[in-house]
PDB file of N, CA and C in Angstrom:
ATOM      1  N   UNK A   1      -8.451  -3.362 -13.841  1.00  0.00           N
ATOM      2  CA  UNK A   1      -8.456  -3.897 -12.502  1.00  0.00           C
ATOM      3  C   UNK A   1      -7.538  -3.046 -11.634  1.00  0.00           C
ATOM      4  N   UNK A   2      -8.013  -2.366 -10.302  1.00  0.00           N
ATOM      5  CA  UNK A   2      -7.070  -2.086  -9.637  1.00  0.00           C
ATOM      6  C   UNK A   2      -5.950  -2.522  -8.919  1.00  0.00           C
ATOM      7  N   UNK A   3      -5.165  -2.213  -8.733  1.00  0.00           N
ATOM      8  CA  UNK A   3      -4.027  -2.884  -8.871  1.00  0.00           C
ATOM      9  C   UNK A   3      -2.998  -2.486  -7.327  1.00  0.00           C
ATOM     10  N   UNK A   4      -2.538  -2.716  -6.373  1.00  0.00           N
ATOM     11  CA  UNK A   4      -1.858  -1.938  -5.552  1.00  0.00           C
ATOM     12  C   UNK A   4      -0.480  -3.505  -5.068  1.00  0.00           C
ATOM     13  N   UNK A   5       0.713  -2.601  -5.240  1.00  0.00           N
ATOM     14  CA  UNK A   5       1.795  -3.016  -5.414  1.00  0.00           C
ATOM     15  C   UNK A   5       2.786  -2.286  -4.327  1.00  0.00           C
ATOM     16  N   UNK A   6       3.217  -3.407  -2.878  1.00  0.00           N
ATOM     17  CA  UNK A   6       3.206  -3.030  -1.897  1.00  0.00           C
ATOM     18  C   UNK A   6       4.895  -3.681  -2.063  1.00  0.00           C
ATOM     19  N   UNK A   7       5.800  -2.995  -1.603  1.00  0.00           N
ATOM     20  CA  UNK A   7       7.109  -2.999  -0.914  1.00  0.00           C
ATOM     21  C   UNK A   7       7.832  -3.027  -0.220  1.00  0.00           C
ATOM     22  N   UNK A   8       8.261  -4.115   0.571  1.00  0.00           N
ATOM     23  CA  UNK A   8       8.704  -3.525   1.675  1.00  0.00           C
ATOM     24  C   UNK A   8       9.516  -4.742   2.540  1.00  0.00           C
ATOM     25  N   UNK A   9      10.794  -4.575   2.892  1.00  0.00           N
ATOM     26  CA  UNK A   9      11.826  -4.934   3.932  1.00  0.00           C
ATOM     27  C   UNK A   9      11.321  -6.607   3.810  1.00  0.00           C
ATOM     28  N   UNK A  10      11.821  -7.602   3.294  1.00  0.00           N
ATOM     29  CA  UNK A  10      11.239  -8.638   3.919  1.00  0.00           C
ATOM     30  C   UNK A  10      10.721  -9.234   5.463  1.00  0.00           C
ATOM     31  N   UNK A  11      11.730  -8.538   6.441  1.00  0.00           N
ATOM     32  CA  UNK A  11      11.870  -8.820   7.815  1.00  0.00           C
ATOM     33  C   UNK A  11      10.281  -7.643   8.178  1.00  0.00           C
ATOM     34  N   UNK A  12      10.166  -7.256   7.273  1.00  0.00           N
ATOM     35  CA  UNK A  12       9.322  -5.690   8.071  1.00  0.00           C
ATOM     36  C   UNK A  12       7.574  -6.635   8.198  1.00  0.00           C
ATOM     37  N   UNK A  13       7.192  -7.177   7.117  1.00  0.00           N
ATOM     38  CA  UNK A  13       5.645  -7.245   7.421  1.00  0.00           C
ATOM     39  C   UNK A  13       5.606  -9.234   7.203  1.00  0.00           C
ATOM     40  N   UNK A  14       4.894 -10.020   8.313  1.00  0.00           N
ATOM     41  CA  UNK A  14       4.550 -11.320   8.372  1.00  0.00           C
ATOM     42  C   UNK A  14       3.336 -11.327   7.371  1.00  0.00           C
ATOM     43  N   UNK A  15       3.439 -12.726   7.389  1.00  0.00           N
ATOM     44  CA  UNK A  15       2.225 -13.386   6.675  1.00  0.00           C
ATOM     45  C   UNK A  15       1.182 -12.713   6.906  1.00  0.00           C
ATOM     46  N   UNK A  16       0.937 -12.636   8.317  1.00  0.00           N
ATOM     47  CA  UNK A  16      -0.483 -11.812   8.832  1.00  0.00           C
ATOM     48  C   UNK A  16      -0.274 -10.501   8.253  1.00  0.00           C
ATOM     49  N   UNK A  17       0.193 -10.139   8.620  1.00  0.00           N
ATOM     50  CA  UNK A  17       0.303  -7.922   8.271  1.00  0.00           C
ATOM     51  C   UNK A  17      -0.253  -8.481   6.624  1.00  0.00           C
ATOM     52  N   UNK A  18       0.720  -9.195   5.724  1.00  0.00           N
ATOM     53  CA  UNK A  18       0.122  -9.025   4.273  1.00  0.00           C
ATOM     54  C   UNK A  18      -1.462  -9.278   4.445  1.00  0.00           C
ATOM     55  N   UNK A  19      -1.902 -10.292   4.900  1.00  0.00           N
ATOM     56  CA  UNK A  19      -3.339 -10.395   4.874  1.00  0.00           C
ATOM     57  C   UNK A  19      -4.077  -9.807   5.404  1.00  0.00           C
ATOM     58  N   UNK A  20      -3.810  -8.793   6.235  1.00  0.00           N
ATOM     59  CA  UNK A  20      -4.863  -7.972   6.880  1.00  0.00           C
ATOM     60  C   UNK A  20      -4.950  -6.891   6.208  1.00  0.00           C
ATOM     61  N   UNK A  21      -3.725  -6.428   5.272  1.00  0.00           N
ATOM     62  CA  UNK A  21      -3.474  -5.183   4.775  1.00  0.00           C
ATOM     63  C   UNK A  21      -4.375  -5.755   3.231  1.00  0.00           C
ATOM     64  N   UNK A  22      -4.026  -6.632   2.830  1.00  0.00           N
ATOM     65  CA  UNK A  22      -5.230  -6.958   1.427  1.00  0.00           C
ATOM     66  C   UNK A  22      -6.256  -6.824   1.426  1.00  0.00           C
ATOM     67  N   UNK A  23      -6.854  -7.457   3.070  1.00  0.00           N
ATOM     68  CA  UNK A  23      -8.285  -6.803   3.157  1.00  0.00           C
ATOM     69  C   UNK A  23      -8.786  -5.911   3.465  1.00  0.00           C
ATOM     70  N   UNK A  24      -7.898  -4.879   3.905  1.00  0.00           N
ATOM     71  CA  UNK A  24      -8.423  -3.323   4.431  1.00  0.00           C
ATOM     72  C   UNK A  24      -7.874  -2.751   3.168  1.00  0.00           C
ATOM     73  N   UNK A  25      -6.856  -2.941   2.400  1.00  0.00           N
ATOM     74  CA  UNK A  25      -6.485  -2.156   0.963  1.00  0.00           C
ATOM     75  C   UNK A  25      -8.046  -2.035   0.034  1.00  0.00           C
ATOM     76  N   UNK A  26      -8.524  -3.762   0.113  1.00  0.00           N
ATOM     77  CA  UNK A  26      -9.688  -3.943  -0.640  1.00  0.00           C
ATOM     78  C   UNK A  26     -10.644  -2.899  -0.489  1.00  0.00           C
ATOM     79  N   UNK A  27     -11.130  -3.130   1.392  1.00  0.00           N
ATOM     80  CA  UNK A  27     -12.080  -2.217   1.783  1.00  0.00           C
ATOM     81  C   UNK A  27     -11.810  -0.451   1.127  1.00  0.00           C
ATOM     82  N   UNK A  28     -10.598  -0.219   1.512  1.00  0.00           N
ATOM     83  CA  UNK A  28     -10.457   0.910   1.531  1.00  0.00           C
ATOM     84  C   UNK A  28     -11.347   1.486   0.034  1.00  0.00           C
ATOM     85  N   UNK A  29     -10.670   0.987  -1.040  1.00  0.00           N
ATOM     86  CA  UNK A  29     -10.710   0.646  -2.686  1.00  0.00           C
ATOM     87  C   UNK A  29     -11.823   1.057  -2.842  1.00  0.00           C
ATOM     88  N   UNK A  30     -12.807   0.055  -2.324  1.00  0.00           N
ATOM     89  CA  UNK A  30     -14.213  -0.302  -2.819  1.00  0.00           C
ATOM     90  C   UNK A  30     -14.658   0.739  -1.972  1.00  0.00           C
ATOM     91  N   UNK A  31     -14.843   1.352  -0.935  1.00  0.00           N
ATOM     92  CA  UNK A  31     -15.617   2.213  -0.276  1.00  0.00           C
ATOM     93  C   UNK A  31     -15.406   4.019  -0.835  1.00  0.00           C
ATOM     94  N   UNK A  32     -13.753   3.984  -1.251  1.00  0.00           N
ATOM     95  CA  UNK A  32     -13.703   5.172  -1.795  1.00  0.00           C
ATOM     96  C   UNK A  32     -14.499   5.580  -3.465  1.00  0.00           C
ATOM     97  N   UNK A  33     -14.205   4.049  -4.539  1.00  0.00           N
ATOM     98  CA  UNK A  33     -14.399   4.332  -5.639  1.00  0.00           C
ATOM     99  C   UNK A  33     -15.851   3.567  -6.048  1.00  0.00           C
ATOM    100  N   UNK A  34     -16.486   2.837  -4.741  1.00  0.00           N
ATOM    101  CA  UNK A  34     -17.615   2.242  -5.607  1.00  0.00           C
ATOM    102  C   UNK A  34     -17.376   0.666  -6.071  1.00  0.00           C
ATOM    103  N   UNK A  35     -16.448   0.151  -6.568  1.00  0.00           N
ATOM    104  CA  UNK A  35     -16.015  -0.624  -6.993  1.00  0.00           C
ATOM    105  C   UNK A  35     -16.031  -1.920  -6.043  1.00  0.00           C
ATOM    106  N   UNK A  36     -16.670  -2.928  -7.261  1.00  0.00           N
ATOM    107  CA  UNK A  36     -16.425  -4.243  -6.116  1.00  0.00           C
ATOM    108  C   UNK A  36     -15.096  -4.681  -5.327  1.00  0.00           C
ATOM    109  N   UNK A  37     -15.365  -5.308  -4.715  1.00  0.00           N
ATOM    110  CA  UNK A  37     -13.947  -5.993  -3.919  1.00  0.00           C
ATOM    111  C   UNK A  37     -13.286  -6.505  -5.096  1.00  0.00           C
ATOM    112  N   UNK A  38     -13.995  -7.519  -5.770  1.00  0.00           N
ATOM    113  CA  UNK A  38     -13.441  -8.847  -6.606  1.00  0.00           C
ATOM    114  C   UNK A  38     -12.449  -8.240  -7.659  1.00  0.00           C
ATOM    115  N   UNK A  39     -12.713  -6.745  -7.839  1.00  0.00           N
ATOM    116  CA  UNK A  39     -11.814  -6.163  -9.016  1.00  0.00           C
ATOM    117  C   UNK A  39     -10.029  -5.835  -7.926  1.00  0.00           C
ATOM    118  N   UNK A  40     -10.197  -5.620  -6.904  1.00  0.00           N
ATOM    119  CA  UNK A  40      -8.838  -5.004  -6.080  1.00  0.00           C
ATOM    120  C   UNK A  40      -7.899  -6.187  -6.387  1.00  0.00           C
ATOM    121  N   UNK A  41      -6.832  -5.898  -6.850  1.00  0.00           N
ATOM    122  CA  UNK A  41      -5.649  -6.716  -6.661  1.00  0.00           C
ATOM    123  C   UNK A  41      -3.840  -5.968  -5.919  1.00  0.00           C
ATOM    124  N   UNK A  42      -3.992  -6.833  -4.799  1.00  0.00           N
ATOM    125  CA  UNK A  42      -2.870  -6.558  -4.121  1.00  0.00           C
ATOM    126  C   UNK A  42      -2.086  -7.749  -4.240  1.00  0.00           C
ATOM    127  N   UNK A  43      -0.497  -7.092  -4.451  1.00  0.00           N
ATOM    128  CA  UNK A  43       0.836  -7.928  -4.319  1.00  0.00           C
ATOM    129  C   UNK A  43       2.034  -7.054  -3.787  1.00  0.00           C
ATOM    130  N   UNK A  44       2.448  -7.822  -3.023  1.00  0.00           N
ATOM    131  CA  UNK A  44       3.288  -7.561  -2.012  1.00  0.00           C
ATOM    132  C   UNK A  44       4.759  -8.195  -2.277  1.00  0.00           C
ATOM    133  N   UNK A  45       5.832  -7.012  -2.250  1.00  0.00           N
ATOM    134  CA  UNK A  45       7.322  -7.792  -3.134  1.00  0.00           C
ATOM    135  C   UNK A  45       8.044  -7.615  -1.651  1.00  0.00           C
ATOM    136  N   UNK A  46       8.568  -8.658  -1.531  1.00  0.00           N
ATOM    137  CA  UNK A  46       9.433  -8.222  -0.368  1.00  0.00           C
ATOM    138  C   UNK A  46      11.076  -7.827  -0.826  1.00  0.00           C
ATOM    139  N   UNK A  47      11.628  -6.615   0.066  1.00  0.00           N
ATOM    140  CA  UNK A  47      12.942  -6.839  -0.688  1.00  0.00           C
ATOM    141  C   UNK A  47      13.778  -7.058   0.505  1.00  0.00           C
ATOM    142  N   UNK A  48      14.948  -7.188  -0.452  1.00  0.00           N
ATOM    143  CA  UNK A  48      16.193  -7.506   0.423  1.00  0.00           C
ATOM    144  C   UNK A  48      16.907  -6.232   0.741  1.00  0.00           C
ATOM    145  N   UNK A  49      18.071  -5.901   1.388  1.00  0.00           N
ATOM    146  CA  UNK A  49      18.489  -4.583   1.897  1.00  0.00           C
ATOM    147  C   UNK A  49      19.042  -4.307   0.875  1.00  0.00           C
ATOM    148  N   UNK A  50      19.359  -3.378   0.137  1.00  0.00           N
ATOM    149  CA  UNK A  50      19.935  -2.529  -0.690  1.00  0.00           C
ATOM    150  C   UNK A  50      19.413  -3.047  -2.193  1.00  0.00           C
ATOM    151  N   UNK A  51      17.632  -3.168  -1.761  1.00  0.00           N
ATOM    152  CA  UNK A  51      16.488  -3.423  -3.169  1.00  0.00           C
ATOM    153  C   UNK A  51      15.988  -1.722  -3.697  1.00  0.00           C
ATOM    154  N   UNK A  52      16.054  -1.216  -2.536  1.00  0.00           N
ATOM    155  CA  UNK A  52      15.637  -0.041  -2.675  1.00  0.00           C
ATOM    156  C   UNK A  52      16.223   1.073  -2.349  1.00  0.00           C
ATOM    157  N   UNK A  53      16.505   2.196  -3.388  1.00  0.00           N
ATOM    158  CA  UNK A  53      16.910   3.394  -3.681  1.00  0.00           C
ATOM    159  C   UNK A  53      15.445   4.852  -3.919  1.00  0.00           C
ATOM    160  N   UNK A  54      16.370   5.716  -2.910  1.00  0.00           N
ATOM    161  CA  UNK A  54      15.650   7.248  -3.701  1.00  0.00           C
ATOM    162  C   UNK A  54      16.595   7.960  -3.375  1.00  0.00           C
ATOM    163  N   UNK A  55      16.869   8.890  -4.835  1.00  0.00           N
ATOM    164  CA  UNK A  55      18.055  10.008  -4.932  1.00  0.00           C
ATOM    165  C   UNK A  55      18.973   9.282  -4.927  1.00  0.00           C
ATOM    166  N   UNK A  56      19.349   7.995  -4.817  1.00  0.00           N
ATOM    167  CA  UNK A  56      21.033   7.499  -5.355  1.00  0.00           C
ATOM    168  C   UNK A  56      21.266   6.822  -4.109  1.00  0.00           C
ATOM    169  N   UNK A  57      20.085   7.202  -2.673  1.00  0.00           N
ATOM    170  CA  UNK A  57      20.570   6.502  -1.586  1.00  0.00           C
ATOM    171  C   UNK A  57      19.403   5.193  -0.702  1.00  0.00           C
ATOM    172  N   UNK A  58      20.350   4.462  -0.178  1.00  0.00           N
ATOM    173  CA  UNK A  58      19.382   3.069   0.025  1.00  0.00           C
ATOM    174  C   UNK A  58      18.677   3.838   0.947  1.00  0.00           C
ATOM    175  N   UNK A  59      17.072   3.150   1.235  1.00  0.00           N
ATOM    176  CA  UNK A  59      16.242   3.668   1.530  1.00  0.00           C
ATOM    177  C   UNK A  59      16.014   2.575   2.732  1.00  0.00           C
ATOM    178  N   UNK A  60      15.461   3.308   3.890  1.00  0.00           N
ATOM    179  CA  UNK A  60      15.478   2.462   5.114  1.00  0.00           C
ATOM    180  C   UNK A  60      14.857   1.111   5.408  1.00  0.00           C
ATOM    181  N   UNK A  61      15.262  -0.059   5.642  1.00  0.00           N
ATOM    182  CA  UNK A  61      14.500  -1.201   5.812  1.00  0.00           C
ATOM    183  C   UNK A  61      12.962  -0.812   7.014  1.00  0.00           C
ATOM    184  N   UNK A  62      12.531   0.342   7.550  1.00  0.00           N
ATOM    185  CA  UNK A  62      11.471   0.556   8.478  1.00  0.00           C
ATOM    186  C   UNK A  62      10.287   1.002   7.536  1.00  0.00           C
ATOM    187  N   UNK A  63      10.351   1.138   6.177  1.00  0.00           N
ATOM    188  CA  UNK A  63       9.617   1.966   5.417  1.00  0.00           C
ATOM    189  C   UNK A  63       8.827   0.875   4.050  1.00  0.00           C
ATOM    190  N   UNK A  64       7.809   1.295   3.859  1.00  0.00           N
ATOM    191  CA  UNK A  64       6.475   0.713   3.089  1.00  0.00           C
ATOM    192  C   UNK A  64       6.836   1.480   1.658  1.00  0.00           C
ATOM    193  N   UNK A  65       6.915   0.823   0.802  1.00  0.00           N
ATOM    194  CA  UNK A  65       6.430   1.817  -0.674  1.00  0.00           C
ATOM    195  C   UNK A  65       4.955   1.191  -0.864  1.00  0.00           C
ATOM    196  N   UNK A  66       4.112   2.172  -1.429  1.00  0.00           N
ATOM    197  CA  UNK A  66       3.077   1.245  -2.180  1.00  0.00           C
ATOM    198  C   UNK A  66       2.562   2.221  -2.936  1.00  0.00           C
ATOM    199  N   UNK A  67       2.388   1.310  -4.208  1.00  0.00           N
ATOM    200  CA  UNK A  67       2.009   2.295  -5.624  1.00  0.00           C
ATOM    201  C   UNK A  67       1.008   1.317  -6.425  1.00  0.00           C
ATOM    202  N   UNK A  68       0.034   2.526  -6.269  1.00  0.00           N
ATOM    203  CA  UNK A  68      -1.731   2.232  -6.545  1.00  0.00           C
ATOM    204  C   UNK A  68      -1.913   2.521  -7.911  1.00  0.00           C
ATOM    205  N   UNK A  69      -2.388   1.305  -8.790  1.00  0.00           N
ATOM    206  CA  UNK A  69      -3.087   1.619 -10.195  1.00  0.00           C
ATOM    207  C   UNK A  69      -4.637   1.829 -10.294  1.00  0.00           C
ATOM    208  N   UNK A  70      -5.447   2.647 -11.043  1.00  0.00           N
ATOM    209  CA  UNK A  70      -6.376   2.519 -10.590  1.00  0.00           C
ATOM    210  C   UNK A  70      -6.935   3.173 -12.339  1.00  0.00           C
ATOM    211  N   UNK A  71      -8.612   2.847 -12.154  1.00  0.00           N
ATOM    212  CA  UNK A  71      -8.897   3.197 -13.350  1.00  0.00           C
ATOM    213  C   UNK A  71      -8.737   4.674 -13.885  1.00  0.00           C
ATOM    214  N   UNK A  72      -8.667   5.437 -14.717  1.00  0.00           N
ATOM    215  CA  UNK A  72      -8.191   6.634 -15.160  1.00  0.00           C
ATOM    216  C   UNK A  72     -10.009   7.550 -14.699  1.00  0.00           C
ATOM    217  N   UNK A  73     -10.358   8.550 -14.581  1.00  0.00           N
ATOM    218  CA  UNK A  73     -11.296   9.424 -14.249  1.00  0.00           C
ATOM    219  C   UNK A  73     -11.880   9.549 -12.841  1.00  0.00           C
ATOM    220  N   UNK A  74     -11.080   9.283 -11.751  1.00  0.00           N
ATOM    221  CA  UNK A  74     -11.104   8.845 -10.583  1.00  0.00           C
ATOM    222  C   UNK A  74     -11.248  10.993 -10.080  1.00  0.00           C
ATOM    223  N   UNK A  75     -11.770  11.064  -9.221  1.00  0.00           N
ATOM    224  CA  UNK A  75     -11.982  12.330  -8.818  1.00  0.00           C
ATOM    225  C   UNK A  75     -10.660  12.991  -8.625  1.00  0.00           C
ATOM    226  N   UNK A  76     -10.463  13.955  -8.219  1.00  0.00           N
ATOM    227  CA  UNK A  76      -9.237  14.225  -7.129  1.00  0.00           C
ATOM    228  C   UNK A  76      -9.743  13.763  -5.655  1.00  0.00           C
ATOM    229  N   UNK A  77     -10.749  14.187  -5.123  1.00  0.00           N
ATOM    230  CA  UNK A  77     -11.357  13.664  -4.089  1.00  0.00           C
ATOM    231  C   UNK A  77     -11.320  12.434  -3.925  1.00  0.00           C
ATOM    232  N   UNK A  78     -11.776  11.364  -4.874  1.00  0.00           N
ATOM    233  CA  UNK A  78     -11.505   9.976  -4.197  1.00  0.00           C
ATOM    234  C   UNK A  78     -10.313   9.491  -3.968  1.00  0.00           C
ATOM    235  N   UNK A  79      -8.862  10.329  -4.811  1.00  0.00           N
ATOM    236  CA  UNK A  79      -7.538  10.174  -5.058  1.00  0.00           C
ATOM    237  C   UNK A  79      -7.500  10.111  -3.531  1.00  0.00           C
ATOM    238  N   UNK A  80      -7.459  11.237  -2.863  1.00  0.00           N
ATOM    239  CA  UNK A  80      -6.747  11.430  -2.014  1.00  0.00           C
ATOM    240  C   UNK A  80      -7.949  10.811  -0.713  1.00  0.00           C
ATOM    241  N   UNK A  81      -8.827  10.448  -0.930  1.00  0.00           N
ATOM    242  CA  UNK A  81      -9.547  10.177   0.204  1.00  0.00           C
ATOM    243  C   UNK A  81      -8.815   7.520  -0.201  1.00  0.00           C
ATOM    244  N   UNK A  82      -7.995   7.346  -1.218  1.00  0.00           N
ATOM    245  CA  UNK A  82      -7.685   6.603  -1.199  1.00  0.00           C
ATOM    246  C   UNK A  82      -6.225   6.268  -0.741  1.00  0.00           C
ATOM    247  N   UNK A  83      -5.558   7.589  -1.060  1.00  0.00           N
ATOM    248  CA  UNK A  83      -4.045   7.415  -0.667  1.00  0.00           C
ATOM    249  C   UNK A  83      -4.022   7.723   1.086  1.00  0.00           C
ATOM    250  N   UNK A  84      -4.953   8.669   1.737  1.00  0.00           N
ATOM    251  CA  UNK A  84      -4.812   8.809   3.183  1.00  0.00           C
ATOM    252  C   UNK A  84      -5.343   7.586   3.878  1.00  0.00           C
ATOM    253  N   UNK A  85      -6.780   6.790   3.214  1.00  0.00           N
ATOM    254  CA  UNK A  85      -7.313   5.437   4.010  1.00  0.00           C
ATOM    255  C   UNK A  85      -6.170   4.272   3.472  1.00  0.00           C
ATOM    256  N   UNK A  86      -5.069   4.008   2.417  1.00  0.00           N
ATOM    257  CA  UNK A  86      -4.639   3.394   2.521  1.00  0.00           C
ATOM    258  C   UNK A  86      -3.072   3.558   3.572  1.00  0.00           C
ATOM    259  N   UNK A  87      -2.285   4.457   3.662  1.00  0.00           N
ATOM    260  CA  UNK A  87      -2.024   4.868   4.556  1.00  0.00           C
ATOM    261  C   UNK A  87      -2.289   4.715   5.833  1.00  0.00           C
ATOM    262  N   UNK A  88      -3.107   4.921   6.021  1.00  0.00           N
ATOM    263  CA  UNK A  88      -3.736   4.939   7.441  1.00  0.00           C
ATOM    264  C   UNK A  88      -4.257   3.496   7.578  1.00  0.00           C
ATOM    265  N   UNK A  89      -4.292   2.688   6.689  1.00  0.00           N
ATOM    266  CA  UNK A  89      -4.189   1.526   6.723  1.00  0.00           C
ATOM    267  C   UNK A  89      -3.101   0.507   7.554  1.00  0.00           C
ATOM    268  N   UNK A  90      -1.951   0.991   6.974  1.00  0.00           N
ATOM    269  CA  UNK A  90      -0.553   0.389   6.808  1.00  0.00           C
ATOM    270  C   UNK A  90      -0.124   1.036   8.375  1.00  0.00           C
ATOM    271  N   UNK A  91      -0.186   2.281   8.699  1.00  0.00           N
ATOM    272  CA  UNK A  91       0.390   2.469  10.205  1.00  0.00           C
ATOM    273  C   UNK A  91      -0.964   1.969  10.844  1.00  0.00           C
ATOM    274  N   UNK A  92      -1.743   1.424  11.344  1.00  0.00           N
ATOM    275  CA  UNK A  92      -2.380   0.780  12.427  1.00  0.00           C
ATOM    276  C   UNK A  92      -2.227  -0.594  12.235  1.00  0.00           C
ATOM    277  N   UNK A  93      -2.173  -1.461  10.648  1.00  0.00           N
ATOM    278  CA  UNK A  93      -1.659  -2.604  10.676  1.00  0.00           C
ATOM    279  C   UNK A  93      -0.151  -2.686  11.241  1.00  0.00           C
ATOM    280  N   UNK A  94       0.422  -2.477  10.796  1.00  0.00           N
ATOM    281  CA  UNK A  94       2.094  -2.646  11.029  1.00  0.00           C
ATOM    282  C   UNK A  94       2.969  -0.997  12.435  1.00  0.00           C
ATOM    283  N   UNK A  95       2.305  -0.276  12.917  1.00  0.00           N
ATOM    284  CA  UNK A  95       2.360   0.515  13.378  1.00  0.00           C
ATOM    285  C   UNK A  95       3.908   1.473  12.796  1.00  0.00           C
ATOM    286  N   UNK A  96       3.562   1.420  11.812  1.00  0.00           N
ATOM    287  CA  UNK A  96       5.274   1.975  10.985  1.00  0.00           C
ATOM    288  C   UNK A  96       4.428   3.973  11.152  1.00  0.00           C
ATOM    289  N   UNK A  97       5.371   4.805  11.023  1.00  0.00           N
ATOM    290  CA  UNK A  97       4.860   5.756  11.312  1.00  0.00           C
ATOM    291  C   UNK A  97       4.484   6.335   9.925  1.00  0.00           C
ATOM    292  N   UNK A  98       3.541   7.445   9.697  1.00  0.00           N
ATOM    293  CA  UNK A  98       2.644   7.680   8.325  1.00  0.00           C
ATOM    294  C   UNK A  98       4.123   8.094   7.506  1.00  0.00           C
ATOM    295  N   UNK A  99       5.307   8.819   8.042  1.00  0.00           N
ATOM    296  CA  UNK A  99       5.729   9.690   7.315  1.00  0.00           C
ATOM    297  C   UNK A  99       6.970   8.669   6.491  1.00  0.00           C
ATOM    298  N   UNK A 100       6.992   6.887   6.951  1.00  0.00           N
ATOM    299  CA  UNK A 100       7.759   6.286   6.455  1.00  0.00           C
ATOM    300  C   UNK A 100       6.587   5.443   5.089  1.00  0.00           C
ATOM    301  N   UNK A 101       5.822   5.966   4.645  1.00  0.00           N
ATOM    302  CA  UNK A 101       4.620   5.511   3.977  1.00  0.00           C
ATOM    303  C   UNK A 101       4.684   5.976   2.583  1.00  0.00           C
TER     304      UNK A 101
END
């Protein structure tokens, strides 16, 4: 099952942003790999300030992690035609800029 595991600032994304972003994560999913909707699973952790580290230093409460499981033999092409539509997801939902993504 695919799997996408979203991070981010509790204060940063409402109820709504999570639900709009599940269903365009879905879309995205299913349009790149083929795959039904019913298999996409998104969860969303919210953290608190100093939840998140890179290189030893806290990492900004304005910024999204999200880290995609997906079945193993996936193209390179659909890779990246999934990491730019989900992306590009997340800055028109939440208007956070791509490069905090």
């Amino acid at each position: 099952m695919p799997t996408y595991a979203c991070y981010a600032d509790r204060r940063l994304l409402t109820d709504q942003h999570r639900s709009e972003l599940a269903q365009r994560f879905t879309h995205v999913h299913s349009i790149a790999t083929n795959a039904p909707p019913s298999f996409v699973q998104v969860i969303f952790t919210a953290l608190d300030s100093q939840d998140h580290f890179i290189g030893g230093r806290s990492v900004s409460a304005g910024g999204v992690h999200l880290h995609g499981h997906i079945r193993e033999g996936r193209s390179p092409s659909a890779k990246d035609r999934l990491a730019q539509g989900l992306r590009d997801e997340i800055v028109a939902v939440t208007g956070i800029p791509a490069d905090q993504i």
